[in-house]
C-alpha atoms as a PDB file:
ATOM      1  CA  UNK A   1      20.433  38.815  -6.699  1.00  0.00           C
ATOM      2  CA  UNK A   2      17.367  36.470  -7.023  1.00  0.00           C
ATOM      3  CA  UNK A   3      15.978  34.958 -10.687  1.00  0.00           C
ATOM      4  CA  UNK A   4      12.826  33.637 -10.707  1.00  0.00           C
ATOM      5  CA  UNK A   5      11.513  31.555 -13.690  1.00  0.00           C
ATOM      6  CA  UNK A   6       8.029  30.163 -13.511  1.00  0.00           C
ATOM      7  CA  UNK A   7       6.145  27.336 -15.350  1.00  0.00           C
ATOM      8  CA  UNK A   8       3.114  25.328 -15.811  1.00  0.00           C
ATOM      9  CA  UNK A   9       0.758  27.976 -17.551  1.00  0.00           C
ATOM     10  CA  UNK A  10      -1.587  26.798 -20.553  1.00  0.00           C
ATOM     11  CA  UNK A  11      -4.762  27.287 -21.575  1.00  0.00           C
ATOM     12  CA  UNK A  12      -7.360  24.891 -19.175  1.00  0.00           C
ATOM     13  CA  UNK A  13     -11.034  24.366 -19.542  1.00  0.00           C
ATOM     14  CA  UNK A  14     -13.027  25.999 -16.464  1.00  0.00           C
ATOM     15  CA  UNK A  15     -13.361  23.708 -13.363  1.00  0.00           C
ATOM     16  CA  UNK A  16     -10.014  22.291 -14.225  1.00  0.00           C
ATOM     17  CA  UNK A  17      -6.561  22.273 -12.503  1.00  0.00           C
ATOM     18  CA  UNK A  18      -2.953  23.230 -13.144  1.00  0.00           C
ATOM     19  CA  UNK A  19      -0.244  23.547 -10.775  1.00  0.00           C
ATOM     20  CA  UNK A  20       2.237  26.692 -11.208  1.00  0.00           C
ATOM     21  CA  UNK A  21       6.216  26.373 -10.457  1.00  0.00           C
ATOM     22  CA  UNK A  22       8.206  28.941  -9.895  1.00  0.00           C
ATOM     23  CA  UNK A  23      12.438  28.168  -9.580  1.00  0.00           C
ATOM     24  CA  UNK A  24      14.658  30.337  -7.769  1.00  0.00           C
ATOM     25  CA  UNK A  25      18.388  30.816  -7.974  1.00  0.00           C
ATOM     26  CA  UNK A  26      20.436  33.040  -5.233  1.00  0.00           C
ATOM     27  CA  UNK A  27      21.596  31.483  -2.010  1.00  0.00           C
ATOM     28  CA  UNK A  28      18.761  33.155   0.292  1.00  0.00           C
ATOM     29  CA  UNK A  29      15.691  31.384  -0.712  1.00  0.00           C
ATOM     30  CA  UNK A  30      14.715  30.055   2.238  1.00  0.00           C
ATOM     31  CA  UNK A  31      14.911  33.731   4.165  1.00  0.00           C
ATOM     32  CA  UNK A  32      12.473  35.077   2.067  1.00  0.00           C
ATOM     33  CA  UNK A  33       8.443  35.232   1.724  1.00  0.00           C
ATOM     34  CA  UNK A  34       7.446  34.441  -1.749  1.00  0.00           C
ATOM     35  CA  UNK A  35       3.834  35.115  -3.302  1.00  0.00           C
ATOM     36  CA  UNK A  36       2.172  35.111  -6.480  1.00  0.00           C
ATOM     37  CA  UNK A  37       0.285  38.161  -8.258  1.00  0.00           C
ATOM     38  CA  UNK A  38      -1.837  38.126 -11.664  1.00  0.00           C
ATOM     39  CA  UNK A  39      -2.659  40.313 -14.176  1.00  0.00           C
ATOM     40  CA  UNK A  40      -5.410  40.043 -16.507  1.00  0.00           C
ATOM     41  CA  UNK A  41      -6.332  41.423 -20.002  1.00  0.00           C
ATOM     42  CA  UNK A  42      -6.680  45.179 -19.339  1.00  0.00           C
ATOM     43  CA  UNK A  43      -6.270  44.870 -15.119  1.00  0.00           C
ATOM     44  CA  UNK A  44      -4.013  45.695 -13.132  1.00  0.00           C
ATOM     45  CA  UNK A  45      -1.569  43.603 -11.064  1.00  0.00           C
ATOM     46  CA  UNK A  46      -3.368  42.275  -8.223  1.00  0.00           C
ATOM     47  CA  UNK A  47      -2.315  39.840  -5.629  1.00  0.00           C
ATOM     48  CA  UNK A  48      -3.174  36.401  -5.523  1.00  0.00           C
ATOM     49  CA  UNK A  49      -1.069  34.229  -2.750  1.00  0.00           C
ATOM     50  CA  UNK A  50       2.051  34.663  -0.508  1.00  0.00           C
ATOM     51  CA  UNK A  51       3.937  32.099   1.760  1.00  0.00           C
ATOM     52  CA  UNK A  52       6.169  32.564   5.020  1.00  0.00           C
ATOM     53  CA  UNK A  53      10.146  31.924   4.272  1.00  0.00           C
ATOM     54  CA  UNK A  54       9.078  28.730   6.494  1.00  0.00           C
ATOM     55  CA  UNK A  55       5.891  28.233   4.712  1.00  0.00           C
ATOM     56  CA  UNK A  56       3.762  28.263   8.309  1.00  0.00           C
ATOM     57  CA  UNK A  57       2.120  31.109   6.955  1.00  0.00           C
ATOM     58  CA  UNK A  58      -0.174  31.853   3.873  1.00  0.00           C
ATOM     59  CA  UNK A  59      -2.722  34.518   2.844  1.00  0.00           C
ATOM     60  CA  UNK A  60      -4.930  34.656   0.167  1.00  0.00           C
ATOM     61  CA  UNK A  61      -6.817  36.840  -2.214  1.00  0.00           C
ATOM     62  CA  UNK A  62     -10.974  36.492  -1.354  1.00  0.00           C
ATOM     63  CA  UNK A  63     -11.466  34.933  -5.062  1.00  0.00           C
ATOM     64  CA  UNK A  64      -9.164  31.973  -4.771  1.00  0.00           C
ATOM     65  CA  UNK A  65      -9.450  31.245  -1.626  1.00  0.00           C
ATOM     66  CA  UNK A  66     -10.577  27.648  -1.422  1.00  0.00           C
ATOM     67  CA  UNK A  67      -9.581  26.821  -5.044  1.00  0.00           C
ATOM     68  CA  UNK A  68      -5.517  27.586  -4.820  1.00  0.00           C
ATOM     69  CA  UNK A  69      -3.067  26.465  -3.145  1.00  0.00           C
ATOM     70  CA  UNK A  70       0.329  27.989  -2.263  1.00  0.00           C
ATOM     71  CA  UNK A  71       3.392  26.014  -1.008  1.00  0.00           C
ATOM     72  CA  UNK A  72       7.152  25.933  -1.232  1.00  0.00           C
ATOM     73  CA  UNK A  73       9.945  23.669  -0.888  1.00  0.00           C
ATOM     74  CA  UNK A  74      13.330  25.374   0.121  1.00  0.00           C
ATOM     75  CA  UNK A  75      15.936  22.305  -0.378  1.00  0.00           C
ATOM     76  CA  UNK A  76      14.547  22.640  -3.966  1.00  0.00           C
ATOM     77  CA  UNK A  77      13.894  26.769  -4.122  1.00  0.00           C
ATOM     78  CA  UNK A  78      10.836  25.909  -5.592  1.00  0.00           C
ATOM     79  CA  UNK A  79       7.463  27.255  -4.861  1.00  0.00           C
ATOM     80  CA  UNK A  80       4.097  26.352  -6.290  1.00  0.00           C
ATOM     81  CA  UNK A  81       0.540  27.559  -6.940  1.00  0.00           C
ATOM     82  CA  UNK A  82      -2.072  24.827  -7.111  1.00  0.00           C
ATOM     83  CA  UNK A  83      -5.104  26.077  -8.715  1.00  0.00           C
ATOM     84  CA  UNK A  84      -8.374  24.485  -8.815  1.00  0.00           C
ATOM     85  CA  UNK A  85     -11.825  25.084  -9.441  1.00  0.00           C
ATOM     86  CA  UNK A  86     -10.465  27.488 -12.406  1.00  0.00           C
ATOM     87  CA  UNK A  87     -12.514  29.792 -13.691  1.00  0.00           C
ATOM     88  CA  UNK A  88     -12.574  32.514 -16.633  1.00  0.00           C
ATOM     89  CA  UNK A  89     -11.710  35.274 -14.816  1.00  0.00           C
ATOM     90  CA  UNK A  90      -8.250  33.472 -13.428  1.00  0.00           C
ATOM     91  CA  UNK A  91      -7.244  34.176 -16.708  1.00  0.00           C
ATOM     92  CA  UNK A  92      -4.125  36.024 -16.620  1.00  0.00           C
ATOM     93  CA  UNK A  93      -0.357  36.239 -17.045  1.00  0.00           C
ATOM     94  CA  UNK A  94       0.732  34.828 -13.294  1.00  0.00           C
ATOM     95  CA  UNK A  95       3.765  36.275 -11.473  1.00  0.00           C
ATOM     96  CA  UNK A  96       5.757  34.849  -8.680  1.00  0.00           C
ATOM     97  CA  UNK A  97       7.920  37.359  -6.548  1.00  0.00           C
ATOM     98  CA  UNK A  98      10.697  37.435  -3.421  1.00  0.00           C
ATOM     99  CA  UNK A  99       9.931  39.821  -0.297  1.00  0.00           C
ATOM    100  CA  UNK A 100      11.080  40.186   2.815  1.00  0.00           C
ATOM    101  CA  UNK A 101       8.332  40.127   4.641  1.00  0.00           C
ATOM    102  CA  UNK A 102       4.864  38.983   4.601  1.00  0.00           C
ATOM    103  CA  UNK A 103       2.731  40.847   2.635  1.00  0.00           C
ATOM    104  CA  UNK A 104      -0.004  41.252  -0.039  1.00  0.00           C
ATOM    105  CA  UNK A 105       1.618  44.279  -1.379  1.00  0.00           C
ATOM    106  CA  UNK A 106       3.148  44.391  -4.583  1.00  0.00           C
ATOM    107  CA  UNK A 107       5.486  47.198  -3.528  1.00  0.00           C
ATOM    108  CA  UNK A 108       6.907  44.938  -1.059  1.00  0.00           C
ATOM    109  CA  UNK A 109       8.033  42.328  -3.601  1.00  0.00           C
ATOM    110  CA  UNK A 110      12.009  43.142  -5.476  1.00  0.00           C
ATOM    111  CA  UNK A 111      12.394  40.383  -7.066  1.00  0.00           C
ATOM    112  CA  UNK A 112       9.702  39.183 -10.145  1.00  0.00           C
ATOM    113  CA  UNK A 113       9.903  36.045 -12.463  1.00  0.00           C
ATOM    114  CA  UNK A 114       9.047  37.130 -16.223  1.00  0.00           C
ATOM    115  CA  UNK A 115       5.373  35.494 -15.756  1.00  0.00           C
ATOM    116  CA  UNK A 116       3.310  32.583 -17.003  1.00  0.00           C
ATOM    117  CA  UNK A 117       0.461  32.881 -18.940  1.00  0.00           C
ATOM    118  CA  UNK A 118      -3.088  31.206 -17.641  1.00  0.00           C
ATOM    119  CA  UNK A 119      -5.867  30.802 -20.028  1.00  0.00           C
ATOM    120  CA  UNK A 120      -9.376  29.351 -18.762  1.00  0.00           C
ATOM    121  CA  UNK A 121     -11.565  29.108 -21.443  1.00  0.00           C
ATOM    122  CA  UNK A 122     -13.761  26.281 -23.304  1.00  0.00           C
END
């Protein structure tokens, strides 16, 4: 069984940066696709960025694409978000999450992190 804890939330003015983390404990890190979902005040969960287990591969949601960045390091089991451009509506608690395969589908995901909240707002 994976856990996955994330960091680097706080509250950001818009057109700034902040760079999520998300650590991972279990042996199979590397054999896994990881991605990150959101969800905002009164959403729901929607997706937001997913990786290959070799990190060849990424998709991304139409509204951050451009502006975030996902990546992971496997020696570490650590994978990030890099967000820029940040805008109001990124607010939202952010989620990282273990699948096997790639996808943009929460279903797909069994294994969530307990979230990080990200506030944009002047």
């Amino acid at each position: 069984q994976v856990q996955l804890v994330e960091s680097g939330g706080g509250l950001v003015q818009p057109g700034g940066s902040l760079r999520l983390s998300c650590a991972a404990t279990g042996r199979t890190f590397s054999s896994y696709a990881m991605g990150w979902f959101r969800q905002g005040p009164g959403k729901e969960r929607e997706f937001v960025a997913v990786i290959s287990w070799s990190g060849s591969t990424t998709t991304y949601a139409d509204s951050v694409k451009g502006r975030f960045t996902i990546s992971r390091i496997n020696a570490r089991k650590m994978v990030y978000l890099q967000m820029n451009s940040l805008k109001s509506e990124d607010t939202a608690v952010y989620y990282c999450a273990q699948s096997v395969r790639l996808s943009t589908n929460a279903a797909d995901f069994g294994s969530w992190g307990q979230g990080t909240q990200v506030t944009v707002s002047s």
